[in-house]
PDB file of N, CA and C in Angstrom:
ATOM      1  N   UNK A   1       9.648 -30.856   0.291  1.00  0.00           N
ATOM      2  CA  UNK A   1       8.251 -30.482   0.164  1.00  0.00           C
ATOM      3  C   UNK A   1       8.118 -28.962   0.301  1.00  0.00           C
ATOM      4  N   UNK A   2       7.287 -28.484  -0.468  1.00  0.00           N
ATOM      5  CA  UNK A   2       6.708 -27.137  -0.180  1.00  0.00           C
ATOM      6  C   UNK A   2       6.177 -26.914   0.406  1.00  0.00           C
ATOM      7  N   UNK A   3       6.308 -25.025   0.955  1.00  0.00           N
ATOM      8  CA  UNK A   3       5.443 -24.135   2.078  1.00  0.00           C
ATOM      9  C   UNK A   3       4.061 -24.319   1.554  1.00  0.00           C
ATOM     10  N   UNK A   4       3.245 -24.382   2.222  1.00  0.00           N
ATOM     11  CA  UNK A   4       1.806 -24.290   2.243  1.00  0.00           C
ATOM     12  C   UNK A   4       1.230 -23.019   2.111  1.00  0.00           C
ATOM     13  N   UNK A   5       0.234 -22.398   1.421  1.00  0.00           N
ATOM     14  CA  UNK A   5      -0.290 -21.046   1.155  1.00  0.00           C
ATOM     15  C   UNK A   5       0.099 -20.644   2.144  1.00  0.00           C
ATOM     16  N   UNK A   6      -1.017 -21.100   3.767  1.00  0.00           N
ATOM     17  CA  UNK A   6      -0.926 -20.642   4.910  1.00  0.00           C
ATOM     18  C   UNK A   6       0.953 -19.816   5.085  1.00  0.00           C
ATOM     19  N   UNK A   7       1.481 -20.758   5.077  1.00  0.00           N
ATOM     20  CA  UNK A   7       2.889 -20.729   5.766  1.00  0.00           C
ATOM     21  C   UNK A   7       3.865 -19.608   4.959  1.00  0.00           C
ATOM     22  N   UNK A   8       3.477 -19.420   3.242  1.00  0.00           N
ATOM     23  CA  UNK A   8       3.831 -18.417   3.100  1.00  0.00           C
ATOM     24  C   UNK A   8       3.596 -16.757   3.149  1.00  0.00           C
ATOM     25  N   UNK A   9       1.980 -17.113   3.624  1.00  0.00           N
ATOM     26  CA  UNK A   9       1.395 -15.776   3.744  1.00  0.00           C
ATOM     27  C   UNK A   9       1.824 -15.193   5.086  1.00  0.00           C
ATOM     28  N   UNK A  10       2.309 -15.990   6.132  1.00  0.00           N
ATOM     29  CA  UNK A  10       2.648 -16.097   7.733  1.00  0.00           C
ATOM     30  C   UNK A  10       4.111 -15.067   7.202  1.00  0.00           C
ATOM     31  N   UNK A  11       4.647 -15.983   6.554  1.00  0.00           N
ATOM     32  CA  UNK A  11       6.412 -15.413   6.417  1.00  0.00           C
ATOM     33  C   UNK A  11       6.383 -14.199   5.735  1.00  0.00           C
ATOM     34  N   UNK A  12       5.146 -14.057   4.633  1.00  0.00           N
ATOM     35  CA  UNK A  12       5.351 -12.708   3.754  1.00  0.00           C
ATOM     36  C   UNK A  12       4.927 -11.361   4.897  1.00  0.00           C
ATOM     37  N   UNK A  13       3.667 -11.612   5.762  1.00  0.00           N
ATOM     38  CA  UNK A  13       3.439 -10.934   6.924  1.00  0.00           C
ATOM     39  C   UNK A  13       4.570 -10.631   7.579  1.00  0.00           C
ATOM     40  N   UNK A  14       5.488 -11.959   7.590  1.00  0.00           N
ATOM     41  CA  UNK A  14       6.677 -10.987   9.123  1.00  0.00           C
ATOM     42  C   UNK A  14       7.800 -10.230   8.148  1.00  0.00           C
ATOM     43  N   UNK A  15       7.804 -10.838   6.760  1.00  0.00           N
ATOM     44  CA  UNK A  15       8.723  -9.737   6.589  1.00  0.00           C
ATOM     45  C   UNK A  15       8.574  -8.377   5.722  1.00  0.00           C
ATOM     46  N   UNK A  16       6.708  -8.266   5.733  1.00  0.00           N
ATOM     47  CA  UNK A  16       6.747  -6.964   5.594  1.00  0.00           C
ATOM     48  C   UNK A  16       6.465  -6.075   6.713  1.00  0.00           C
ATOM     49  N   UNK A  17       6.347  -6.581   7.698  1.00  0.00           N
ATOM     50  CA  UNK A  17       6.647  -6.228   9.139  1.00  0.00           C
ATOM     51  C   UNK A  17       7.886  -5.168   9.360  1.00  0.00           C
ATOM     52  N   UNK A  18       8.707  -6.533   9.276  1.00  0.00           N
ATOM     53  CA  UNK A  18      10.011  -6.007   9.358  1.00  0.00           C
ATOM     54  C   UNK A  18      10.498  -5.031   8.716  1.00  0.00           C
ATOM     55  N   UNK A  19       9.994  -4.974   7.498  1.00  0.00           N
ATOM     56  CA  UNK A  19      10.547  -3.441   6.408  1.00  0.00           C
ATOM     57  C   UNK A  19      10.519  -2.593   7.334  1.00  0.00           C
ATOM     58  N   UNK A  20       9.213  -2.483   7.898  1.00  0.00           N
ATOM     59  CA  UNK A  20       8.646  -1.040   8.535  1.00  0.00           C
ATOM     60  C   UNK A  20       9.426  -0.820   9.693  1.00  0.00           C
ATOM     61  N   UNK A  21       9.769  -1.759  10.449  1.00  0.00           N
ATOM     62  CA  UNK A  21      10.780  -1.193  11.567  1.00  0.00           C
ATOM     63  C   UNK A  21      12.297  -1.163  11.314  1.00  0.00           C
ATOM     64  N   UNK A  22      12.630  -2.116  10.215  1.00  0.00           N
ATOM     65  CA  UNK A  22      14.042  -1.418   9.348  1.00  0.00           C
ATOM     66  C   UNK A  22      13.592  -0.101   9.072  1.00  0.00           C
ATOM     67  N   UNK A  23      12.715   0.544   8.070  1.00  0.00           N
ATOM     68  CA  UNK A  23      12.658   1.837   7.766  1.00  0.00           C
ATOM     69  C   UNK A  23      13.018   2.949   8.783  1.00  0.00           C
ATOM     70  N   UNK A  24      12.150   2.455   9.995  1.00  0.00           N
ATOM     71  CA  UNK A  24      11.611   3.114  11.043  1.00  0.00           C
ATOM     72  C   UNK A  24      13.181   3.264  11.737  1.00  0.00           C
ATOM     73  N   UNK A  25      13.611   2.276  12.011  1.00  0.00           N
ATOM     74  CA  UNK A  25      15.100   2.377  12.714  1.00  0.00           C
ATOM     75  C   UNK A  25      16.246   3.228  11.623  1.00  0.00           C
ATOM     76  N   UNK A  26      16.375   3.309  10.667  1.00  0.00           N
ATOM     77  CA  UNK A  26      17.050   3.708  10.017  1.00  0.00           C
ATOM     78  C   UNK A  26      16.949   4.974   9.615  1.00  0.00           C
ATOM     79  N   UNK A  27      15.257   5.700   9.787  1.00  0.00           N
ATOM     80  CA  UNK A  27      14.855   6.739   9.171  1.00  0.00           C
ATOM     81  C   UNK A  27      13.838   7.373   9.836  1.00  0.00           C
ATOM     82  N   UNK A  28      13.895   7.708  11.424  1.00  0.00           N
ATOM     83  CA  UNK A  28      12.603   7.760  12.523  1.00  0.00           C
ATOM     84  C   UNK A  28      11.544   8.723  11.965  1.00  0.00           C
ATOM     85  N   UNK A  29      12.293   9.688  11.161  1.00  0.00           N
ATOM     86  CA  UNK A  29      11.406  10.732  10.075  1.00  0.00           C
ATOM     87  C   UNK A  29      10.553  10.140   9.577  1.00  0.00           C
ATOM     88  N   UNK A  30      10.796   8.890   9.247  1.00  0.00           N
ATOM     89  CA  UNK A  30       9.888   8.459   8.118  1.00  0.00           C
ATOM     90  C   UNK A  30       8.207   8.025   8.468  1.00  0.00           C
ATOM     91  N   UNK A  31       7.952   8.102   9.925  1.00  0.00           N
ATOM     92  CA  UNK A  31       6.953   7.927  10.456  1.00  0.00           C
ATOM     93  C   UNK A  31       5.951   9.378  10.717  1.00  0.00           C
ATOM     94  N   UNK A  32       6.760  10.034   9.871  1.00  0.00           N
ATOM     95  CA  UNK A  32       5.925  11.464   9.873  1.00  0.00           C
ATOM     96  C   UNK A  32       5.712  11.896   8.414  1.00  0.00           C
ATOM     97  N   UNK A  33       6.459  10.815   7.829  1.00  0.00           N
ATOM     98  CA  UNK A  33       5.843  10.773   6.196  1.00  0.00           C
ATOM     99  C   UNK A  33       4.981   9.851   5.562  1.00  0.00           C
ATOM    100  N   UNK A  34       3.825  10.796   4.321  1.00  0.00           N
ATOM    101  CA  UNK A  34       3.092   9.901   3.865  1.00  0.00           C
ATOM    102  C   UNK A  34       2.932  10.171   2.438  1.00  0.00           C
ATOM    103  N   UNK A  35       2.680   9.024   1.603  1.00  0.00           N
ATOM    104  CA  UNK A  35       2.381   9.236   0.092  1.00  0.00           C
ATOM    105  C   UNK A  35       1.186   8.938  -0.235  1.00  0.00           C
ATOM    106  N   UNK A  36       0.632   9.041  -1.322  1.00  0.00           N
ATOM    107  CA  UNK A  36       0.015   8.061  -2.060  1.00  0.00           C
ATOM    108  C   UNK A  36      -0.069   7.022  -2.719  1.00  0.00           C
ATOM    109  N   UNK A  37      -0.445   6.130  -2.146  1.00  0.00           N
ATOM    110  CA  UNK A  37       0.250   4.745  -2.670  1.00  0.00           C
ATOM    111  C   UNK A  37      -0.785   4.710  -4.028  1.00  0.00           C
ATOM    112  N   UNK A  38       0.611   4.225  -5.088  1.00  0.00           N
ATOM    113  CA  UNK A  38      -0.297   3.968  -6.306  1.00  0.00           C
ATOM    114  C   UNK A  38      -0.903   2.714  -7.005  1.00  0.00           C
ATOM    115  N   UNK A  39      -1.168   1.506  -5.346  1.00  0.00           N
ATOM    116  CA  UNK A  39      -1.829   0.897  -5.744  1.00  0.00           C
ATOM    117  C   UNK A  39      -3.177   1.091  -5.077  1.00  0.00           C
ATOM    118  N   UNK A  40      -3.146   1.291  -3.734  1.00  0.00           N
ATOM    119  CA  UNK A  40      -4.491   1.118  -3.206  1.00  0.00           C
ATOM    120  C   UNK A  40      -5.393   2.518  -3.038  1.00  0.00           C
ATOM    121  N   UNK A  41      -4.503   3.774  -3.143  1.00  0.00           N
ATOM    122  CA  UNK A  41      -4.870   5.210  -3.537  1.00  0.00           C
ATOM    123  C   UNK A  41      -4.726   5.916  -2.484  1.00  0.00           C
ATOM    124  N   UNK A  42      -4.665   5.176  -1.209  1.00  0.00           N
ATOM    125  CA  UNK A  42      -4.454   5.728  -0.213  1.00  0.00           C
ATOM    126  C   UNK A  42      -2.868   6.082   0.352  1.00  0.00           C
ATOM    127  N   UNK A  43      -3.531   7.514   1.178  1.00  0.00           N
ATOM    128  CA  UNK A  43      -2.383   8.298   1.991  1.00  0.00           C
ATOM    129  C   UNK A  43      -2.006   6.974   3.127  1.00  0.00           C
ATOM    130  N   UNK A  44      -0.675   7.123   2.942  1.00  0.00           N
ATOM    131  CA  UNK A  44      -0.004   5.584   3.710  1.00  0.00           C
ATOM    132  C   UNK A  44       1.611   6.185   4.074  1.00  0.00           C
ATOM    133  N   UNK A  45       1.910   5.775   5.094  1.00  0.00           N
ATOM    134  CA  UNK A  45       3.419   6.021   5.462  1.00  0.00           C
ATOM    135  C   UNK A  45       4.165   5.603   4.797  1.00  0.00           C
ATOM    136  N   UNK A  46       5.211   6.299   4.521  1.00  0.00           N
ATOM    137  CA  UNK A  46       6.756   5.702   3.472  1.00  0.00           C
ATOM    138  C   UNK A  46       7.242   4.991   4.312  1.00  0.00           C
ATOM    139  N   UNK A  47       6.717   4.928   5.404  1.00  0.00           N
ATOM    140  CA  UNK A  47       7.982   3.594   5.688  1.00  0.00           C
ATOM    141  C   UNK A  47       7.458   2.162   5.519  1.00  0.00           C
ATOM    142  N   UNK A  48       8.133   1.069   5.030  1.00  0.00           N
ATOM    143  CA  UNK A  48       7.746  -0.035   4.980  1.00  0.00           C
ATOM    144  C   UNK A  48       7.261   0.179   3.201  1.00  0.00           C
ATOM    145  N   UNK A  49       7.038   1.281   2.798  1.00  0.00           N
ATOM    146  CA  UNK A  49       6.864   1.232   0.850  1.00  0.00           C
ATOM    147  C   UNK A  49       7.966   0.604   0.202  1.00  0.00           C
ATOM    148  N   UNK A  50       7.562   0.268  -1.017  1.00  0.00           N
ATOM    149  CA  UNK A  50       8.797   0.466  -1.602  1.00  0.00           C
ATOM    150  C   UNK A  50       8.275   0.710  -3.392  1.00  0.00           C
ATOM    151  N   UNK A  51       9.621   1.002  -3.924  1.00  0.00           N
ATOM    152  CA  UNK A  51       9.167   1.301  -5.437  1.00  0.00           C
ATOM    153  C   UNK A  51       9.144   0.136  -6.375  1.00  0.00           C
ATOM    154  N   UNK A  52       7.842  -0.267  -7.091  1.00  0.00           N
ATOM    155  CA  UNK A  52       8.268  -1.483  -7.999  1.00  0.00           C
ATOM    156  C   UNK A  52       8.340  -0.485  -9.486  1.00  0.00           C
ATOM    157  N   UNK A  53       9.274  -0.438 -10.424  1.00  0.00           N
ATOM    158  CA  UNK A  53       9.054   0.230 -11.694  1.00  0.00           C
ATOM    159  C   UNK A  53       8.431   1.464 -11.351  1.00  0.00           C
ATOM    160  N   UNK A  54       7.514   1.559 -11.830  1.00  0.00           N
ATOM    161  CA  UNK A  54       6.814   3.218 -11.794  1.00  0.00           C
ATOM    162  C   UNK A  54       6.114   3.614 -10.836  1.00  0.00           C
ATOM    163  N   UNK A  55       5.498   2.440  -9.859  1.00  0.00           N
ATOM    164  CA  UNK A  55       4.713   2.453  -8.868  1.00  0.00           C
ATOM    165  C   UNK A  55       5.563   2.669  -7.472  1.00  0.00           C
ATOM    166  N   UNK A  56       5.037   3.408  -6.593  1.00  0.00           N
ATOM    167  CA  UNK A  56       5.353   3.313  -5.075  1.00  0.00           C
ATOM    168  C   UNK A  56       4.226   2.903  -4.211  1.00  0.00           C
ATOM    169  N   UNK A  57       4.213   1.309  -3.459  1.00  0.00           N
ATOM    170  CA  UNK A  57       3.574   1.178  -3.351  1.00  0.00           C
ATOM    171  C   UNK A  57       3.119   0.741  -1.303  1.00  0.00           C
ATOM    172  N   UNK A  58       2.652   1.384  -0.444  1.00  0.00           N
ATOM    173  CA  UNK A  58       2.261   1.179   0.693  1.00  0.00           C
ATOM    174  C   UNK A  58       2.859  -0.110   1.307  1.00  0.00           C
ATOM    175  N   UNK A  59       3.155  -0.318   2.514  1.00  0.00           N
ATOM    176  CA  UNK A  59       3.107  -1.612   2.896  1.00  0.00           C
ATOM    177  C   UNK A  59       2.494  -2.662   3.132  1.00  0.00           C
ATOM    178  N   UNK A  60       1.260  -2.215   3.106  1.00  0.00           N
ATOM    179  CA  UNK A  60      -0.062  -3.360   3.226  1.00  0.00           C
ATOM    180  C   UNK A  60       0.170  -3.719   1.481  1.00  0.00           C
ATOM    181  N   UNK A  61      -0.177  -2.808   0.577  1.00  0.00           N
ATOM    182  CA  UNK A  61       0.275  -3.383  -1.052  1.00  0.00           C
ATOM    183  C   UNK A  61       1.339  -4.147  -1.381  1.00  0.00           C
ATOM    184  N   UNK A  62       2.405  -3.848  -0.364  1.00  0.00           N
ATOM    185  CA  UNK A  62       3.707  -4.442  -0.685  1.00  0.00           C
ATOM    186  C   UNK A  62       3.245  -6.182  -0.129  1.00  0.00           C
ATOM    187  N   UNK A  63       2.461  -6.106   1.131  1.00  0.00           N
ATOM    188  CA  UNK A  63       2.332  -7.177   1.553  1.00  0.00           C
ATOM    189  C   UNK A  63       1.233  -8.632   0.263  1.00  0.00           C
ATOM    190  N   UNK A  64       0.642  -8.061  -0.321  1.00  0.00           N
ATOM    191  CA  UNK A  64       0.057  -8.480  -1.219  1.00  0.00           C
ATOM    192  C   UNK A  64       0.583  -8.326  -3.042  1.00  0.00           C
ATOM    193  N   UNK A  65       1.790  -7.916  -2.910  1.00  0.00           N
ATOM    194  CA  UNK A  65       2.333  -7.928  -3.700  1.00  0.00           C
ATOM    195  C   UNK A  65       3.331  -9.431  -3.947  1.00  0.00           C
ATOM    196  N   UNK A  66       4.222  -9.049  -2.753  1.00  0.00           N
ATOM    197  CA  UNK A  66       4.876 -10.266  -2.474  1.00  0.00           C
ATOM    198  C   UNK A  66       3.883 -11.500  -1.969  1.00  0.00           C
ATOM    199  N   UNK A  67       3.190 -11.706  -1.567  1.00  0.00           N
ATOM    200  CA  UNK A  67       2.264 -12.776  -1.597  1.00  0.00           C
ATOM    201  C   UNK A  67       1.817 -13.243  -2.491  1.00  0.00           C
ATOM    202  N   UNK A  68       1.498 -12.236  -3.591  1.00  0.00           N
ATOM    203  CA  UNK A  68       0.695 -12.894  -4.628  1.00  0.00           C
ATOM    204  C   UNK A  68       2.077 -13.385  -5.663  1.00  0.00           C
ATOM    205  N   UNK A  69       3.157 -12.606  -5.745  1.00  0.00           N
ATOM    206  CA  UNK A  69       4.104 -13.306  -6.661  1.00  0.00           C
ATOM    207  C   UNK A  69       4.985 -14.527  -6.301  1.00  0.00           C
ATOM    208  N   UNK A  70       4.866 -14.901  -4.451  1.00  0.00           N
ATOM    209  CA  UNK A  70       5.336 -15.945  -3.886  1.00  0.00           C
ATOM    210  C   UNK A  70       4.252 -17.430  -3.919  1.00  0.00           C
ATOM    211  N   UNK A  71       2.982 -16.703  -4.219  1.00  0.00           N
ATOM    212  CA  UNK A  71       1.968 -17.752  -4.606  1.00  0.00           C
ATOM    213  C   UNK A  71       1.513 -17.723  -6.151  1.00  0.00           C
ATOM    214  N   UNK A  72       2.262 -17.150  -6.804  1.00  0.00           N
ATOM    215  CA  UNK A  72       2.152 -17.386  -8.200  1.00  0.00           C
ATOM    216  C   UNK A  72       1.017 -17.001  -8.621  1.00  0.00           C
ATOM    217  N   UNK A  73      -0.027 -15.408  -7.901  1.00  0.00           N
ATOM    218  CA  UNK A  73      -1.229 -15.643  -8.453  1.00  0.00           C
ATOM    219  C   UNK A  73      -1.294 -14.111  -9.830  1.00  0.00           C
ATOM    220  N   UNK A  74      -0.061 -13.752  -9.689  1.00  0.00           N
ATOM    221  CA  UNK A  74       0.413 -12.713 -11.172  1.00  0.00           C
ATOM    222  C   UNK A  74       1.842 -12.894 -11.108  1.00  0.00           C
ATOM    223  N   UNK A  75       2.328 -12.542 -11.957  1.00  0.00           N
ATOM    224  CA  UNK A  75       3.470 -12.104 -13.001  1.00  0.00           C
ATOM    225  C   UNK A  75       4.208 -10.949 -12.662  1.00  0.00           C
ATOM    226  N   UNK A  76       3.737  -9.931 -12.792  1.00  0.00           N
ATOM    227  CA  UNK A  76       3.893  -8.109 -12.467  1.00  0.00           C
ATOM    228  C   UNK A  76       3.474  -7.677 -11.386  1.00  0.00           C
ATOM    229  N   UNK A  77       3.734  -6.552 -11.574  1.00  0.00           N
ATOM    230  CA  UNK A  77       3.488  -5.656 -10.150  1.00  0.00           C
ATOM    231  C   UNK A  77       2.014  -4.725 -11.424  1.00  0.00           C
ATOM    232  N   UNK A  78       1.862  -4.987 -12.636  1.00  0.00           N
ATOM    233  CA  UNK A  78       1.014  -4.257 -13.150  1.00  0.00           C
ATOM    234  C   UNK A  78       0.051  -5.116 -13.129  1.00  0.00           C
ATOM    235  N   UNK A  79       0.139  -6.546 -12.804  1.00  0.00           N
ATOM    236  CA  UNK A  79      -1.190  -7.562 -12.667  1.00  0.00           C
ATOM    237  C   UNK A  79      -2.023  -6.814 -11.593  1.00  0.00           C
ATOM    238  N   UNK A  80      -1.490  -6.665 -10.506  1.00  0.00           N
ATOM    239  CA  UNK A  80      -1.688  -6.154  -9.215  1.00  0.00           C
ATOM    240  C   UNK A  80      -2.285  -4.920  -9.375  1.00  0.00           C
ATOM    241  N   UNK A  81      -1.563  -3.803  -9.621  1.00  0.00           N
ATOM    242  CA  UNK A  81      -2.335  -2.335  -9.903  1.00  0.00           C
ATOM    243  C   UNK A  81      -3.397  -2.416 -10.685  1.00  0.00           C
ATOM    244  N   UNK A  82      -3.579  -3.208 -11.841  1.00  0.00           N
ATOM    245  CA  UNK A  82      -4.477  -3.237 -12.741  1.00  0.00           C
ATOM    246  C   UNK A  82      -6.034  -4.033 -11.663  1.00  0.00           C
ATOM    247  N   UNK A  83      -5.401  -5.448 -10.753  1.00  0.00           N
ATOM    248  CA  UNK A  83      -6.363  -5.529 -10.102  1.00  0.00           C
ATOM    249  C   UNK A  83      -7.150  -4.423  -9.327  1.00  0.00           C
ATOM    250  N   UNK A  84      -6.541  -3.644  -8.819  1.00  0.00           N
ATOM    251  CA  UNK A  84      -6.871  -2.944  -7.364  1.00  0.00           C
ATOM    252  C   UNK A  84      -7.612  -1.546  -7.997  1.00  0.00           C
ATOM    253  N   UNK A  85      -7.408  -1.506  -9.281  1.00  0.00           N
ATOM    254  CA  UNK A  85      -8.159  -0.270  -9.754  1.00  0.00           C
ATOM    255  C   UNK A  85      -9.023   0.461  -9.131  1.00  0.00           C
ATOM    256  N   UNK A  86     -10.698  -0.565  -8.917  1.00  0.00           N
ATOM    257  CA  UNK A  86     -11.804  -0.050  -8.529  1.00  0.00           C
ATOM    258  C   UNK A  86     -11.761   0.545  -6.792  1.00  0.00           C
ATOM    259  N   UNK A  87     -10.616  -0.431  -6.343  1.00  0.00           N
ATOM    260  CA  UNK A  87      -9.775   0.340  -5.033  1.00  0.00           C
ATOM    261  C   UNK A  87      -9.360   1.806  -4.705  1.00  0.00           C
ATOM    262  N   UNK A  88      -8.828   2.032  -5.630  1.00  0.00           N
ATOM    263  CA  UNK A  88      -8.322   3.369  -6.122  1.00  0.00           C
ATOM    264  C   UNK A  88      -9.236   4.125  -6.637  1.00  0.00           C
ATOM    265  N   UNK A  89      -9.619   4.095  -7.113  1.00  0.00           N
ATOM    266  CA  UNK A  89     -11.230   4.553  -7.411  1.00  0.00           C
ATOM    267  C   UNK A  89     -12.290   5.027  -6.538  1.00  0.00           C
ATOM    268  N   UNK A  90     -12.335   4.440  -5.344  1.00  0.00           N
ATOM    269  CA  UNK A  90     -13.203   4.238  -4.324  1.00  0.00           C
ATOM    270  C   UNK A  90     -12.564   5.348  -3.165  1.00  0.00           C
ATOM    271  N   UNK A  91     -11.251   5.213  -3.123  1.00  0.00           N
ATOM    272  CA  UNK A  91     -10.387   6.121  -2.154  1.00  0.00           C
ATOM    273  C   UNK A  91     -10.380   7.577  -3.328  1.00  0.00           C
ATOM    274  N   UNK A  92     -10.320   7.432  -4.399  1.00  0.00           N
ATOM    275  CA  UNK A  92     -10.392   8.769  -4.748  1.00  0.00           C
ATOM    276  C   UNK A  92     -11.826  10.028  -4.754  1.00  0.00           C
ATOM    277  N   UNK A  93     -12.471   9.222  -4.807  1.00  0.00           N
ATOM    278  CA  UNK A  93     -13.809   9.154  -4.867  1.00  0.00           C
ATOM    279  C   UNK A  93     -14.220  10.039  -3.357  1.00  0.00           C
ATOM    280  N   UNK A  94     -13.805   8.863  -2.616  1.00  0.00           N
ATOM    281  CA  UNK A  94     -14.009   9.729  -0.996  1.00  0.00           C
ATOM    282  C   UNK A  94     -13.543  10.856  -0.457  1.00  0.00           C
ATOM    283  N   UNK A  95     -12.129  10.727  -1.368  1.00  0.00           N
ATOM    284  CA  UNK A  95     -11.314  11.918  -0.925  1.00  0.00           C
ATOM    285  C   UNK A  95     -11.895  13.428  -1.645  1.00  0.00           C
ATOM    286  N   UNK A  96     -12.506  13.050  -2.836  1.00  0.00           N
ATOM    287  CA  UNK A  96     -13.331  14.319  -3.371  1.00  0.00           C
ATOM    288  C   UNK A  96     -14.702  14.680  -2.601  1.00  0.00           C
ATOM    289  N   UNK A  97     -15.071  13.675  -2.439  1.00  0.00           N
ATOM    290  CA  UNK A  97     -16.826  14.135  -1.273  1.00  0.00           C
ATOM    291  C   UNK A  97     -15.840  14.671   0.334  1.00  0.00           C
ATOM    292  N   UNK A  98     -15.333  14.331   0.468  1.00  0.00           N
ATOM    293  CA  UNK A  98     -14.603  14.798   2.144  1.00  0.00           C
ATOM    294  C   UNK A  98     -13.919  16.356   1.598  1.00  0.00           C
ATOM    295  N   UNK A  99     -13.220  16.295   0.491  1.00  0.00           N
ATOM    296  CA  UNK A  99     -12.646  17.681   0.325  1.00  0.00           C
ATOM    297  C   UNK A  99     -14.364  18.934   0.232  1.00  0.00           C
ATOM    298  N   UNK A 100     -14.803  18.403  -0.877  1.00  0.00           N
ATOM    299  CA  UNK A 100     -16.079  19.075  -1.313  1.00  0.00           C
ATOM    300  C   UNK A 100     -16.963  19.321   0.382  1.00  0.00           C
ATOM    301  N   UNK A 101     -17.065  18.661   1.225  1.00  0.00           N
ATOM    302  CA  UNK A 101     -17.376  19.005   2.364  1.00  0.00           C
ATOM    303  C   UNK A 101     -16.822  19.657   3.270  1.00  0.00           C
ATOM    304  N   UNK A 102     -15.723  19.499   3.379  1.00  0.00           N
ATOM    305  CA  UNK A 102     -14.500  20.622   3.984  1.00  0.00           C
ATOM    306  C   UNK A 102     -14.880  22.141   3.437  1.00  0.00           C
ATOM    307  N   UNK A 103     -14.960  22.082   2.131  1.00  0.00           N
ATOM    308  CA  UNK A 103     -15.065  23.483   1.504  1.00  0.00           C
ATOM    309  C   UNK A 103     -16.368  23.696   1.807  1.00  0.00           C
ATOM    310  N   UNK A 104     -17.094  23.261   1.924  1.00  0.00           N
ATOM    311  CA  UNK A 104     -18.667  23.440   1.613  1.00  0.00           C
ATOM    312  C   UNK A 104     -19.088  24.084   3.375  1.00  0.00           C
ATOM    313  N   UNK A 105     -18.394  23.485   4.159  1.00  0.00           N
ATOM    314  CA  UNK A 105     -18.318  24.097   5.448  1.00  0.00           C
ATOM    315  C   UNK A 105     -17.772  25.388   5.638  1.00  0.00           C
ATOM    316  N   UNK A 106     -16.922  25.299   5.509  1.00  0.00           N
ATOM    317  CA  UNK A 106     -15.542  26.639   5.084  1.00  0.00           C
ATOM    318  C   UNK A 106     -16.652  27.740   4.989  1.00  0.00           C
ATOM    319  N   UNK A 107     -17.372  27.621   3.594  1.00  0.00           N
ATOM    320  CA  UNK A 107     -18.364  28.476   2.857  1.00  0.00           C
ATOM    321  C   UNK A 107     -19.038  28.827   4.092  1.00  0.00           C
ATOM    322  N   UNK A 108     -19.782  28.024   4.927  1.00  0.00           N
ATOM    323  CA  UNK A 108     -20.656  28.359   5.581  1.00  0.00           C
ATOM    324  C   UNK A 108     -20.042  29.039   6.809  1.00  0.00           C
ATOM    325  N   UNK A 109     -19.664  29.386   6.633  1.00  0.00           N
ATOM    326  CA  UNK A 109     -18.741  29.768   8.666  1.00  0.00           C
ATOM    327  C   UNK A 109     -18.390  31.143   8.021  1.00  0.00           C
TER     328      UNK A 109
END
């Protein structure tokens, strides 16, 4: 018999867990590094990422990556990016009103 949604979302959780403290043990630097993940848009630690094809993608993405291809709910890792678009969108978005306010202060001082 088969894992139950529940039971695989439990297992995909511990072992994207685990990436991050493999990373972390292997690479203690890596907790002082961050990218842009190019699914969810956000600045996110390299550790626990990993690269699918063209994308590098966060560990919370990774965690819903492998979930969704262990529950069969896409194909690709471009089903996924293509979902999360308006995600990315939303983080870019903020990051231009927060910069534009940074400067806009700057100006004033």
């Amino acid at each position: 018999m088969g894992k139950t949604q529940e039971e695989i979302v439990k297992e995909m959780q511990q072992v994207v867990a685990q990436m991050v403290l493999d990373d972390l043990e292997e690479n203690p630097e890596m907790a002082n590094e961050y990218f842009d993940c190019d699914c969810c848009g956000k600045e996110k630690s390299l550790a626990g990422s990993i690269q699918y094809d063209k994308y590098r993608l966060c560990n919370d993405c990774v965690l819903l990556a492998e979930t969704g291809f262990a529950l069969k709910k896409f194909k690709t890792i471009q089903d996924l990016i293509d979902a999360m678009e308006d995600k990315r969108l939303e983080e870019e978005c903020a990051f231009i009103k927060a910069d534009e306010e940074r400067q806009s202060k700057s100006e004033n001082n």
